[in-house]
PDB file of N, CA and C in Angstrom:
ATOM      1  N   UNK A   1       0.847  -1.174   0.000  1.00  0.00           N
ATOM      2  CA  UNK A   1       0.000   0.000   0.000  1.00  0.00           C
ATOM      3  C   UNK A   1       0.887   1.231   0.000  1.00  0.00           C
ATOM      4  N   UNK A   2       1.054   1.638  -1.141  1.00  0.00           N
ATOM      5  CA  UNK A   2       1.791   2.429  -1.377  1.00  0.00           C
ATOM      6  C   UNK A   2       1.064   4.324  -2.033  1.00  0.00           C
ATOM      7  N   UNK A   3       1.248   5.161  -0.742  1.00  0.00           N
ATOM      8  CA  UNK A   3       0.590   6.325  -0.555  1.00  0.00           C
ATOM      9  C   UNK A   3       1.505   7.440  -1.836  1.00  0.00           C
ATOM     10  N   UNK A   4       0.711   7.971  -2.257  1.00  0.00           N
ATOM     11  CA  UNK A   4       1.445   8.780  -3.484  1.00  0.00           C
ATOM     12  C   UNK A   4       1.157  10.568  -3.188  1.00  0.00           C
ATOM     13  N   UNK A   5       2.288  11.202  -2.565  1.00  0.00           N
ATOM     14  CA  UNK A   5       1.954  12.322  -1.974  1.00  0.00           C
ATOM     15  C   UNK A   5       2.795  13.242  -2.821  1.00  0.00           C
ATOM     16  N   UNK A   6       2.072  14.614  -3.275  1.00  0.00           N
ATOM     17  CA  UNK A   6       3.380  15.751  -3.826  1.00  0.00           C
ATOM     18  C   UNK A   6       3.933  16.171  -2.526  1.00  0.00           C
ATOM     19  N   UNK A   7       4.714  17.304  -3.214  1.00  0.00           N
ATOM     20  CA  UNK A   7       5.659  17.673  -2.556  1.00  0.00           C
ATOM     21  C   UNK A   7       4.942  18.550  -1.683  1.00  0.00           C
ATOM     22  N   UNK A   8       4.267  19.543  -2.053  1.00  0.00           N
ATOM     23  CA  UNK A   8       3.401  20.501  -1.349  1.00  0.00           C
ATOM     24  C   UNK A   8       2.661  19.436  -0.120  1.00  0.00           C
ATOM     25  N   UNK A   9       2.384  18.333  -0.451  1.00  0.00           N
ATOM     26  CA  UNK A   9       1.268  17.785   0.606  1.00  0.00           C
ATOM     27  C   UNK A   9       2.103  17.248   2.007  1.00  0.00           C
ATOM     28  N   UNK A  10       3.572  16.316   1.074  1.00  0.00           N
ATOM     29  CA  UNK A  10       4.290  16.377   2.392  1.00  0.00           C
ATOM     30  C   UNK A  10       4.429  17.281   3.242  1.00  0.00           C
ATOM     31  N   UNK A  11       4.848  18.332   2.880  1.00  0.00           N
ATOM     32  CA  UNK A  11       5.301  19.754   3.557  1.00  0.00           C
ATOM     33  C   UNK A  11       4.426  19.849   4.662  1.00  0.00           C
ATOM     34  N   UNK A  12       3.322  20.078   3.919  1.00  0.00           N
ATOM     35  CA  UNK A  12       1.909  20.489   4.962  1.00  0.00           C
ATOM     36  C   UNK A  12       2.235  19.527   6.203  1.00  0.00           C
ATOM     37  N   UNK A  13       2.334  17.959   5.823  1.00  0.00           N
ATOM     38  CA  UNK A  13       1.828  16.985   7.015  1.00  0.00           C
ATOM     39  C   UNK A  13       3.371  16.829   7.754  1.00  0.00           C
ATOM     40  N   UNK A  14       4.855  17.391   7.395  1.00  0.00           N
ATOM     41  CA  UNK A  14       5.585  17.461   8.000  1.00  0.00           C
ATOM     42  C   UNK A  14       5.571  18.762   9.162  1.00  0.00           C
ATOM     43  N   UNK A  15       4.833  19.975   8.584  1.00  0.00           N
ATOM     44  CA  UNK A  15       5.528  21.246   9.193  1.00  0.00           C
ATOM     45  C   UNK A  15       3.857  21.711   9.445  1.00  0.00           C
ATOM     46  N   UNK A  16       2.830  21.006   8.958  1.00  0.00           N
ATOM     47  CA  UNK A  16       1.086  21.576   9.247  1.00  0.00           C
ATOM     48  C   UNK A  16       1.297  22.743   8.941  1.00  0.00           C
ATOM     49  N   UNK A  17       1.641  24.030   7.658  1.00  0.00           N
ATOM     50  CA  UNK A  17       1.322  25.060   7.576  1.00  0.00           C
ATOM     51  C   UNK A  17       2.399  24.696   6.200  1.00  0.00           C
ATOM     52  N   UNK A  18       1.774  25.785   5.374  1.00  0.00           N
ATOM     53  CA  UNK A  18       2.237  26.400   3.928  1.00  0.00           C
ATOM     54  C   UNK A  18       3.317  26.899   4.116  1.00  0.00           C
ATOM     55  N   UNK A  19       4.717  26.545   3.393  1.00  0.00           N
ATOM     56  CA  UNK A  19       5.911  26.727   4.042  1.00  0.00           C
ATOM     57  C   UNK A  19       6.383  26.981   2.242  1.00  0.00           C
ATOM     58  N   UNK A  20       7.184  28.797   2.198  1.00  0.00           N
ATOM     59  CA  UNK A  20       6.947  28.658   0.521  1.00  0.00           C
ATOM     60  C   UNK A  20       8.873  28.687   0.937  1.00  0.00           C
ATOM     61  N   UNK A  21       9.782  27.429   0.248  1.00  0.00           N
ATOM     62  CA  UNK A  21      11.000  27.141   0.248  1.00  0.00           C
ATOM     63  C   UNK A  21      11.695  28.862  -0.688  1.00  0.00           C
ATOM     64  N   UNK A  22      11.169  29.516  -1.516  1.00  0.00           N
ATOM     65  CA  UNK A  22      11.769  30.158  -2.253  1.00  0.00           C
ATOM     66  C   UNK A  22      12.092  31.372  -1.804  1.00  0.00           C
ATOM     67  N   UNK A  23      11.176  31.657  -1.196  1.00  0.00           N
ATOM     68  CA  UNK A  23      11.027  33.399  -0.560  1.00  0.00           C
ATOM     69  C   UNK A  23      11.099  33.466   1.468  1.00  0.00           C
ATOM     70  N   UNK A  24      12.368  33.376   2.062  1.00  0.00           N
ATOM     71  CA  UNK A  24      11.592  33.238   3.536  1.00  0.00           C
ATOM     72  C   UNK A  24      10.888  34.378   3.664  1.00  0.00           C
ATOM     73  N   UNK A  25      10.376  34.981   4.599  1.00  0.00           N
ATOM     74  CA  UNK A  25       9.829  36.188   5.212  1.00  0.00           C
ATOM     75  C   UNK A  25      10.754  37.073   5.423  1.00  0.00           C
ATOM     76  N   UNK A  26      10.131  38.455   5.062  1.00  0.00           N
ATOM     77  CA  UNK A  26      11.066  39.291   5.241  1.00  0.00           C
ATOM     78  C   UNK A  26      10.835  39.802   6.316  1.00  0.00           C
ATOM     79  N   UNK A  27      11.778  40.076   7.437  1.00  0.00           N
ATOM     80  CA  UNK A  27      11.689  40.890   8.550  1.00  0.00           C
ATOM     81  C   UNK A  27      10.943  42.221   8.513  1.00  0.00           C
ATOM     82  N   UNK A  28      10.301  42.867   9.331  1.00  0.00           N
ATOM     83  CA  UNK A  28      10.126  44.273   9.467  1.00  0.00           C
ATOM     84  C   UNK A  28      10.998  44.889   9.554  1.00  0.00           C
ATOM     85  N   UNK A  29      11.254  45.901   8.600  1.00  0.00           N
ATOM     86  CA  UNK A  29      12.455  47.142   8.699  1.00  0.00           C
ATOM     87  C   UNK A  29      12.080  47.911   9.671  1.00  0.00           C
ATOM     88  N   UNK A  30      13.332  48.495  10.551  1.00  0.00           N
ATOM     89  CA  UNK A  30      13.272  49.259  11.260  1.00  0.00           C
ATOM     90  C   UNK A  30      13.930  50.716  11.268  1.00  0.00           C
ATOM     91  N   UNK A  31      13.449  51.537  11.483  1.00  0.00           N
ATOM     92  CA  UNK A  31      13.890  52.794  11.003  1.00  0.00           C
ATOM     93  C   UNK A  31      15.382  53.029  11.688  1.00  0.00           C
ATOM     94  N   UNK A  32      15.861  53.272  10.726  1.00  0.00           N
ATOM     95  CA  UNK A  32      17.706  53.991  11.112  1.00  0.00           C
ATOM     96  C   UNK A  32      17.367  55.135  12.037  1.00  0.00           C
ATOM     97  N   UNK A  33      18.008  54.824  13.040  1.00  0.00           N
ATOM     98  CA  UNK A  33      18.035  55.894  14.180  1.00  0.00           C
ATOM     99  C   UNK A  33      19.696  56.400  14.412  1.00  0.00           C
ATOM    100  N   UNK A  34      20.061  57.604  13.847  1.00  0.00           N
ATOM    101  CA  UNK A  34      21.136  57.745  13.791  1.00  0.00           C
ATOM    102  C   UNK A  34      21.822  57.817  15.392  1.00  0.00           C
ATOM    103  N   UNK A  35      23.341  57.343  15.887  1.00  0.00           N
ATOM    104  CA  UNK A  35      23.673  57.441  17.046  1.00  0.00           C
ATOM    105  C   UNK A  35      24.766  58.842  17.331  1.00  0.00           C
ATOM    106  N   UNK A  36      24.821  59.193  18.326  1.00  0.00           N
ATOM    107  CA  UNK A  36      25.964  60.423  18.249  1.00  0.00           C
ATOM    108  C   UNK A  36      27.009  59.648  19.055  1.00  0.00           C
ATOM    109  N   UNK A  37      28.212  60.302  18.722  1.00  0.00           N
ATOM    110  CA  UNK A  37      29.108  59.516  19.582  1.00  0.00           C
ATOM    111  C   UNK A  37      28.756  59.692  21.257  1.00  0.00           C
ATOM    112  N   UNK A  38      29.618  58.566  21.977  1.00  0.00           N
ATOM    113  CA  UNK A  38      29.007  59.185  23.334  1.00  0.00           C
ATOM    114  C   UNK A  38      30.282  60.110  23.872  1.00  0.00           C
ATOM    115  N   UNK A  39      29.829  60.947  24.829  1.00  0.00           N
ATOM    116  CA  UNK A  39      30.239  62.032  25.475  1.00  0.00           C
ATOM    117  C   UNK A  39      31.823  61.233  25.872  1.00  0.00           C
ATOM    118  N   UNK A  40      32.638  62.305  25.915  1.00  0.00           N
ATOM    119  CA  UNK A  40      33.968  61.649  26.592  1.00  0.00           C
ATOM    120  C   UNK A  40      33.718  61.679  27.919  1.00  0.00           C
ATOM    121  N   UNK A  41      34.582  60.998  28.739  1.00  0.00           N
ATOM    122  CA  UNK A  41      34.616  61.222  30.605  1.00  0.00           C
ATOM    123  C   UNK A  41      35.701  60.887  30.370  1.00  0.00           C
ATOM    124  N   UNK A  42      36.012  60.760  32.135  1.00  0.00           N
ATOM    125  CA  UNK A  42      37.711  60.573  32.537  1.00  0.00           C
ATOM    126  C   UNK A  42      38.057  58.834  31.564  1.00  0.00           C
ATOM    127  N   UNK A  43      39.225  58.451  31.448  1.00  0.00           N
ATOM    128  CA  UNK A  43      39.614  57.367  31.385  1.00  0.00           C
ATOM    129  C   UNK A  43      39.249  56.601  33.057  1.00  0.00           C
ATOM    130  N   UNK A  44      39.585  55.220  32.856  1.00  0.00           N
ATOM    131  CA  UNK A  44      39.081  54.447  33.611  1.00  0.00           C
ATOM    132  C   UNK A  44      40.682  53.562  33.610  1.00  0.00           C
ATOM    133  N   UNK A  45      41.008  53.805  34.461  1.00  0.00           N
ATOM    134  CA  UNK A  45      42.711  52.941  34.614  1.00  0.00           C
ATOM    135  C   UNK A  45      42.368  51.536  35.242  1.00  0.00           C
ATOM    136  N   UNK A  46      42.634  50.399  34.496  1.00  0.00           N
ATOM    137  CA  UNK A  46      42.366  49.298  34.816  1.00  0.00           C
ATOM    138  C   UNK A  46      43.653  48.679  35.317  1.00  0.00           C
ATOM    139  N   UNK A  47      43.554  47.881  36.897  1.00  0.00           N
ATOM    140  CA  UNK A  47      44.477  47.643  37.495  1.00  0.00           C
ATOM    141  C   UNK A  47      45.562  46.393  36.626  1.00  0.00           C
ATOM    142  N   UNK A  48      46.399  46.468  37.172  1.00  0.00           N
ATOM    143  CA  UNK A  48      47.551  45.607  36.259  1.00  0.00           C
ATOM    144  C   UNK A  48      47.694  44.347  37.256  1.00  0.00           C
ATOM    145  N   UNK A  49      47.336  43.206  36.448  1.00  0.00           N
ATOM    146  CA  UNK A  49      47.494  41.758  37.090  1.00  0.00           C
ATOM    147  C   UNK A  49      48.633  41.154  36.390  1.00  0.00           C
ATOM    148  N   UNK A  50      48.951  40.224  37.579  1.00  0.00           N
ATOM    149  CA  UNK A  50      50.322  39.363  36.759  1.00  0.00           C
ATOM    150  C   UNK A  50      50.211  38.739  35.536  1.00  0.00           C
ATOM    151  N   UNK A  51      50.707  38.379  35.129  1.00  0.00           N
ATOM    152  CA  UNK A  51      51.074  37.793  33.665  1.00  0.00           C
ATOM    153  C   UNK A  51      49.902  36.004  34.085  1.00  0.00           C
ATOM    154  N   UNK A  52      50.356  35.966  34.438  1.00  0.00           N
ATOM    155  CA  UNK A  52      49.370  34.456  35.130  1.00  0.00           C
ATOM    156  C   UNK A  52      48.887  34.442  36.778  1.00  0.00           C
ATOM    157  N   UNK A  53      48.238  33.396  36.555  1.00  0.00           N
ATOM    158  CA  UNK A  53      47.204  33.276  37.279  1.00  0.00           C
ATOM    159  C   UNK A  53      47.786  32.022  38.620  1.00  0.00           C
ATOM    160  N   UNK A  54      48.336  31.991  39.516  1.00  0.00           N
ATOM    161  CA  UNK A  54      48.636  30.677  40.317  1.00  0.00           C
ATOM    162  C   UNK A  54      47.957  30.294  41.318  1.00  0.00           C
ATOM    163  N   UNK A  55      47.645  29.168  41.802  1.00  0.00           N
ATOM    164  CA  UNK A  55      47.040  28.643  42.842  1.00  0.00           C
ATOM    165  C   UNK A  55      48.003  27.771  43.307  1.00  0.00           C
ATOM    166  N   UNK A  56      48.309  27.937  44.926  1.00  0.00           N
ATOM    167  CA  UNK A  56      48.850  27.372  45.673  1.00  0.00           C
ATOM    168  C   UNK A  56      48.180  26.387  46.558  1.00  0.00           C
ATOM    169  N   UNK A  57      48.868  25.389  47.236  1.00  0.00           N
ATOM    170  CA  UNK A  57      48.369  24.667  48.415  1.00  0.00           C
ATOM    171  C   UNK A  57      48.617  25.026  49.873  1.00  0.00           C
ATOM    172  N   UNK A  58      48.027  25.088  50.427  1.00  0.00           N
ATOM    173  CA  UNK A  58      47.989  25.193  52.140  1.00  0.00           C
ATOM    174  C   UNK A  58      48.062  24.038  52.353  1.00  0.00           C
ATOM    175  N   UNK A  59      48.712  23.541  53.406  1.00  0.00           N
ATOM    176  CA  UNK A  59      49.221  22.510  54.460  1.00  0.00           C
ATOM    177  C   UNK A  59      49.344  23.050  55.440  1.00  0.00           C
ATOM    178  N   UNK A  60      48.484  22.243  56.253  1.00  0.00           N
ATOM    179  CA  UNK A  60      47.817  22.622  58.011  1.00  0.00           C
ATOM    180  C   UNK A  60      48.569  21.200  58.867  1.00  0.00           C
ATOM    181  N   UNK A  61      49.796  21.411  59.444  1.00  0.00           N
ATOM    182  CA  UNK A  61      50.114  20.255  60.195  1.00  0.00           C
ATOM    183  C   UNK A  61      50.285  20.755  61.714  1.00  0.00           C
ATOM    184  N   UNK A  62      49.843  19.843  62.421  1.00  0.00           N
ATOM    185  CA  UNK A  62      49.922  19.913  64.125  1.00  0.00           C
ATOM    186  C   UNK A  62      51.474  19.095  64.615  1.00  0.00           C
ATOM    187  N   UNK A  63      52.184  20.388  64.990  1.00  0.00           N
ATOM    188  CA  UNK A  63      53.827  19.986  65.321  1.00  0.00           C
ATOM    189  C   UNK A  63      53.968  20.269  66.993  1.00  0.00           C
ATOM    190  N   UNK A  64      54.741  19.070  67.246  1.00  0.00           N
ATOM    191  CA  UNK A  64      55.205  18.937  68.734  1.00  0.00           C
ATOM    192  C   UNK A  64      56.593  18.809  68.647  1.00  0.00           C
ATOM    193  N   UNK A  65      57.145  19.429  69.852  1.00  0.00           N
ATOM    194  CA  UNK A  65      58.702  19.095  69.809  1.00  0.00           C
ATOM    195  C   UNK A  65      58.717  18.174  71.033  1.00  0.00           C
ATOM    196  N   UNK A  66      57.926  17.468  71.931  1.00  0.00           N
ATOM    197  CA  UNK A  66      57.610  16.473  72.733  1.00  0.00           C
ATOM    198  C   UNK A  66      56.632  15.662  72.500  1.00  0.00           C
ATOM    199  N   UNK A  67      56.892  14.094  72.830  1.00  0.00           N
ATOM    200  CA  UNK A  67      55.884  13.245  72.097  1.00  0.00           C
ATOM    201  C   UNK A  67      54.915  13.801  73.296  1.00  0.00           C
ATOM    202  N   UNK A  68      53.424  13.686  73.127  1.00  0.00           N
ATOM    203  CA  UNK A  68      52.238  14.422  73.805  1.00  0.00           C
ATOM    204  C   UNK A  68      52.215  15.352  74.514  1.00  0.00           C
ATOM    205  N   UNK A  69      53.486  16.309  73.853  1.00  0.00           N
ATOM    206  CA  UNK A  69      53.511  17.742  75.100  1.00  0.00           C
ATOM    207  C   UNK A  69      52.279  18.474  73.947  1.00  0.00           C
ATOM    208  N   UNK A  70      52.638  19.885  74.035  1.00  0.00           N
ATOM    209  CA  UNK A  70      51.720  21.074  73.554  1.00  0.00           C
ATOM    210  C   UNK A  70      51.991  20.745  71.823  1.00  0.00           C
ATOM    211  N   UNK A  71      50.758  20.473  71.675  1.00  0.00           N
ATOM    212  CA  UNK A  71      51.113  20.943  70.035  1.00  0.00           C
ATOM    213  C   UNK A  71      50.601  22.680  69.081  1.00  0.00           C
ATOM    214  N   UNK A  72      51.291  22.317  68.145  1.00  0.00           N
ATOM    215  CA  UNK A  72      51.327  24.039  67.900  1.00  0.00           C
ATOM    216  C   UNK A  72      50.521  23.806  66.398  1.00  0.00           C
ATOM    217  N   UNK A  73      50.036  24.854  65.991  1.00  0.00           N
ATOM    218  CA  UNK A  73      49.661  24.292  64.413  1.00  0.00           C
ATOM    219  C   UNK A  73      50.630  25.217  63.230  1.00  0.00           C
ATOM    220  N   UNK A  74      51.243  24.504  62.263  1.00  0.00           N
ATOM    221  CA  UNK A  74      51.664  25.015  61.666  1.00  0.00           C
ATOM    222  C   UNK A  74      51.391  24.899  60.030  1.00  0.00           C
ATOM    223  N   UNK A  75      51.693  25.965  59.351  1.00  0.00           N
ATOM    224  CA  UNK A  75      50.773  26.206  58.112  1.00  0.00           C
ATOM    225  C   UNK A  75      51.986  26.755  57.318  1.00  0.00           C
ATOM    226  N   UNK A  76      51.939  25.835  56.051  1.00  0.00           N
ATOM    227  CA  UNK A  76      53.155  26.074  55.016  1.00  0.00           C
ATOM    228  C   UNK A  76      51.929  26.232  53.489  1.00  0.00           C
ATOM    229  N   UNK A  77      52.998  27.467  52.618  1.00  0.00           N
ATOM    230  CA  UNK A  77      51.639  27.546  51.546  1.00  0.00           C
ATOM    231  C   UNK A  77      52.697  26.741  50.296  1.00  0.00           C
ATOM    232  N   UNK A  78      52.650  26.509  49.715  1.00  0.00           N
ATOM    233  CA  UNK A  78      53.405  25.684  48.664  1.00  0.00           C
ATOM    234  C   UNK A  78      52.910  26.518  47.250  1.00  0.00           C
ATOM    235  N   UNK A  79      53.657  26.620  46.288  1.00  0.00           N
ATOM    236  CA  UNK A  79      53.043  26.584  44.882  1.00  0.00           C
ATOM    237  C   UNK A  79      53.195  25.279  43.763  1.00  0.00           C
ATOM    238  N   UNK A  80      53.580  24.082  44.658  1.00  0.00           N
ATOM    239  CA  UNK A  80      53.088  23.179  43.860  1.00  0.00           C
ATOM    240  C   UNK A  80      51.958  22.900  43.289  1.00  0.00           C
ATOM    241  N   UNK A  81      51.301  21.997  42.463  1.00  0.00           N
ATOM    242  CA  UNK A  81      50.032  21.677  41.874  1.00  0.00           C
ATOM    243  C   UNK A  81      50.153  19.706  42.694  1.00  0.00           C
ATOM    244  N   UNK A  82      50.852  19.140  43.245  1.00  0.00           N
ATOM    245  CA  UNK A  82      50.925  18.218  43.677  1.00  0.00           C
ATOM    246  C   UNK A  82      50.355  18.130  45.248  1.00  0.00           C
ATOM    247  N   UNK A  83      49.257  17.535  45.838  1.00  0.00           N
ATOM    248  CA  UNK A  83      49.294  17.479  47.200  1.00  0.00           C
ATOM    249  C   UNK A  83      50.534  16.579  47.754  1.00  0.00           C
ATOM    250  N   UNK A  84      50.820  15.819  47.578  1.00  0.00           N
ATOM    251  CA  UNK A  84      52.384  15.106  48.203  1.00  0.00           C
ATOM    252  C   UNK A  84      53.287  15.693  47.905  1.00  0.00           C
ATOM    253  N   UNK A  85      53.569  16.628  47.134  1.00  0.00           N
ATOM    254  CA  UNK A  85      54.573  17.247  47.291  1.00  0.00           C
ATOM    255  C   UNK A  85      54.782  18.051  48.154  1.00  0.00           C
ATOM    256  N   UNK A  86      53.346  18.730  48.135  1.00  0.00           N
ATOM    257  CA  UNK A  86      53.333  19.786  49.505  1.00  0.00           C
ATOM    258  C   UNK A  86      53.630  19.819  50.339  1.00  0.00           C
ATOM    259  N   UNK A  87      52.426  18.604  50.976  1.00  0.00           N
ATOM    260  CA  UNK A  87      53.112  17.730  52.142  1.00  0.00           C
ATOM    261  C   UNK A  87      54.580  17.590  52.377  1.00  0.00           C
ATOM    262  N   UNK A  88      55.079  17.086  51.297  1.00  0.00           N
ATOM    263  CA  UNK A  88      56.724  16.725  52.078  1.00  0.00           C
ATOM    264  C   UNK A  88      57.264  18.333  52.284  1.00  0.00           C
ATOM    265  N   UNK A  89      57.086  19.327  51.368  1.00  0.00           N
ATOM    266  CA  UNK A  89      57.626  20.293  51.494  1.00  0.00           C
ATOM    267  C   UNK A  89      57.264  20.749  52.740  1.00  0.00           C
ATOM    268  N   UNK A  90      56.354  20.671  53.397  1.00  0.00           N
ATOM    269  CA  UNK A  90      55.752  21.312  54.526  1.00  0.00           C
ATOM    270  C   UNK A  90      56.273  20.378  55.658  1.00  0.00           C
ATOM    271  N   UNK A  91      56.676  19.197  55.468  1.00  0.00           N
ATOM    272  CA  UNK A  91      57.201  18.372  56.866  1.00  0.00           C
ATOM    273  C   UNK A  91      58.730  18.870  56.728  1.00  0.00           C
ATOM    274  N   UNK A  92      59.305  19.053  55.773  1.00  0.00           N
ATOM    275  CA  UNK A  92      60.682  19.327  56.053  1.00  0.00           C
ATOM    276  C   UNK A  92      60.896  20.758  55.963  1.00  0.00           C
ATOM    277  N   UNK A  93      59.894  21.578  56.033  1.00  0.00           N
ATOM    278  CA  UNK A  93      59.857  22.894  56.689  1.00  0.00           C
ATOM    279  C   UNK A  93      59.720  22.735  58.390  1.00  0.00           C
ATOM    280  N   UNK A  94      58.997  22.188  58.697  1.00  0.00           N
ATOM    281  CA  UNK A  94      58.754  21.707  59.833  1.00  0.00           C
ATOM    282  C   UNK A  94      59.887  21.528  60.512  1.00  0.00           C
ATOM    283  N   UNK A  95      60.364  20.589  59.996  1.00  0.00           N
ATOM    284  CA  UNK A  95      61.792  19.767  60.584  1.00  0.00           C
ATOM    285  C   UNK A  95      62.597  20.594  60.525  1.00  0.00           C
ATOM    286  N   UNK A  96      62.637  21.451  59.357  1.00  0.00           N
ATOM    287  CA  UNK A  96      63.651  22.955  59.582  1.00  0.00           C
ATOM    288  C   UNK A  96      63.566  23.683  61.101  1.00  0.00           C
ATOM    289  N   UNK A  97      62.361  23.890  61.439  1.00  0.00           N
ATOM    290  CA  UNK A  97      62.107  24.626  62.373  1.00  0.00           C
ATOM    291  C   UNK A  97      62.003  23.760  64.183  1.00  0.00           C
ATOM    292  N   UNK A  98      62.582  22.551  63.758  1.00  0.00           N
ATOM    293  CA  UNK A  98      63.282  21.691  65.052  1.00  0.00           C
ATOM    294  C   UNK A  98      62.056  21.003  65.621  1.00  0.00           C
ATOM    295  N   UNK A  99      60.965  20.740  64.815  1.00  0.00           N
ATOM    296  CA  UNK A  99      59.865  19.833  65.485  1.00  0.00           C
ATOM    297  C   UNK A  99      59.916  18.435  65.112  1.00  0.00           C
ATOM    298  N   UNK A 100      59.140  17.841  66.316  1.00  0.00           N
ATOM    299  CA  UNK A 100      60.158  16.496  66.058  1.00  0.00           C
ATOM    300  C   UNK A 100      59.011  15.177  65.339  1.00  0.00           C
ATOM    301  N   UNK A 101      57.385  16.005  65.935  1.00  0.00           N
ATOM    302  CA  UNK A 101      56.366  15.156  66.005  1.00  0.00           C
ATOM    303  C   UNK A 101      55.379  16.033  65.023  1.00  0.00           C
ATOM    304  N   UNK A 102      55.115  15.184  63.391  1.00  0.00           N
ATOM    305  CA  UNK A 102      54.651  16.567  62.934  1.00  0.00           C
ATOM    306  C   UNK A 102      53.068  15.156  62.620  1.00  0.00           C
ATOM    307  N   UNK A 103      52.000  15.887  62.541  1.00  0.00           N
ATOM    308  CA  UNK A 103      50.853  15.267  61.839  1.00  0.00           C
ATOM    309  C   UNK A 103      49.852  15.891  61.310  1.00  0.00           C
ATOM    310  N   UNK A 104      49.557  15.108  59.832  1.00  0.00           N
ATOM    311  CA  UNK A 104      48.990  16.298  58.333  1.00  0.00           C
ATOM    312  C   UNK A 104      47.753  16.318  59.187  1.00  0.00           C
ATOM    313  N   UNK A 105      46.897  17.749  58.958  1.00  0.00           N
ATOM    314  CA  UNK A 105      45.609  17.878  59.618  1.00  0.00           C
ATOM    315  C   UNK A 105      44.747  18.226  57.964  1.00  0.00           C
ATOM    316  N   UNK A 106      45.620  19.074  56.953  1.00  0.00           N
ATOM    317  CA  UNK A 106      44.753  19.224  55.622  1.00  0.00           C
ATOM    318  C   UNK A 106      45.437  19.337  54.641  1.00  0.00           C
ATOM    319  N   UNK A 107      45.346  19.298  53.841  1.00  0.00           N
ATOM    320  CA  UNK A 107      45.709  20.231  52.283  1.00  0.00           C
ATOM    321  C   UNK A 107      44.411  20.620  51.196  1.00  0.00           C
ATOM    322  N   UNK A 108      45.020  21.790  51.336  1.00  0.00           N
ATOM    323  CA  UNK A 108      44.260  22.687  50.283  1.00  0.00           C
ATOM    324  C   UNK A 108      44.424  23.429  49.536  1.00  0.00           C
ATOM    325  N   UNK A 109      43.645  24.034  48.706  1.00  0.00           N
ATOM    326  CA  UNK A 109      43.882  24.526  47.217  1.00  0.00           C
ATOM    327  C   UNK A 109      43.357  26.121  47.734  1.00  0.00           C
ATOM    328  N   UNK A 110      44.237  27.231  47.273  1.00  0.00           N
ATOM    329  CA  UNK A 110      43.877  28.649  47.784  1.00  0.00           C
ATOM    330  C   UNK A 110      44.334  29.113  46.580  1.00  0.00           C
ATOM    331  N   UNK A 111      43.826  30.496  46.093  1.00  0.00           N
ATOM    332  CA  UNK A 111      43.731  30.923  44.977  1.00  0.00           C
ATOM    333  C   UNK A 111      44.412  32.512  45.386  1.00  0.00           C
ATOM    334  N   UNK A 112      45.344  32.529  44.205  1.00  0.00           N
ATOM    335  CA  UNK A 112      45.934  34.258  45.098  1.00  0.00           C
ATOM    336  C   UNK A 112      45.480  34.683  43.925  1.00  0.00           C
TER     337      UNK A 112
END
């Protein structure tokens, strides 16, 4: 059973409305409204940022220089993109600074 449709009839039952392929619609013209330039004012000095953009890590470790005496918290910022690297960088900052008992509390990502 084979349906024998023109072209016009498909159209209709694809799109349900008279759709003429040759001519689309022409928009409404709108009247030219001429512009004037705009008024000068002061310049506007836009602040100067670095050349790039870096994000560093924070490392939050709790350091004792006695096993269960006072612990202190200490905070190293790194510009690695590695959290283990940080880390180590931040324990042997630590160890620079003569602590003997160090333990990671975070690492994090801070944006300057």
């Amino acid at each position: 059973m084979t349906i024998q449709l023109s072209e016009e009839e498909m159209r209709k039952a694809l799109f349900g409305a008279r759709v003429d392929p040759v001519a689309p619609p022409a928009p409404p013209a709108a009247p030219e409204i001429p512009q004037s330039p705009p008024a000068p004012s002061t310049p506007v000095r836009l602040k100067k940022t670095s050349a790039y953009h870096t994000s560093k890590l924070r490392v939050t470790l709790h350091v004792s220089q006695v096993y269960e005496g006072d612990v202190e918290v200490f905070v190293h910022d790194s510009s690695s993109l590695s959290k283990l690297i940080a880390e180590q960088e931040a324990k042997a900052a630590a160890k620079k600074k003569k602590y003997k008992y160090l333990e990671l509390v975070s690492v994090e990502s801070i944006s300057k």
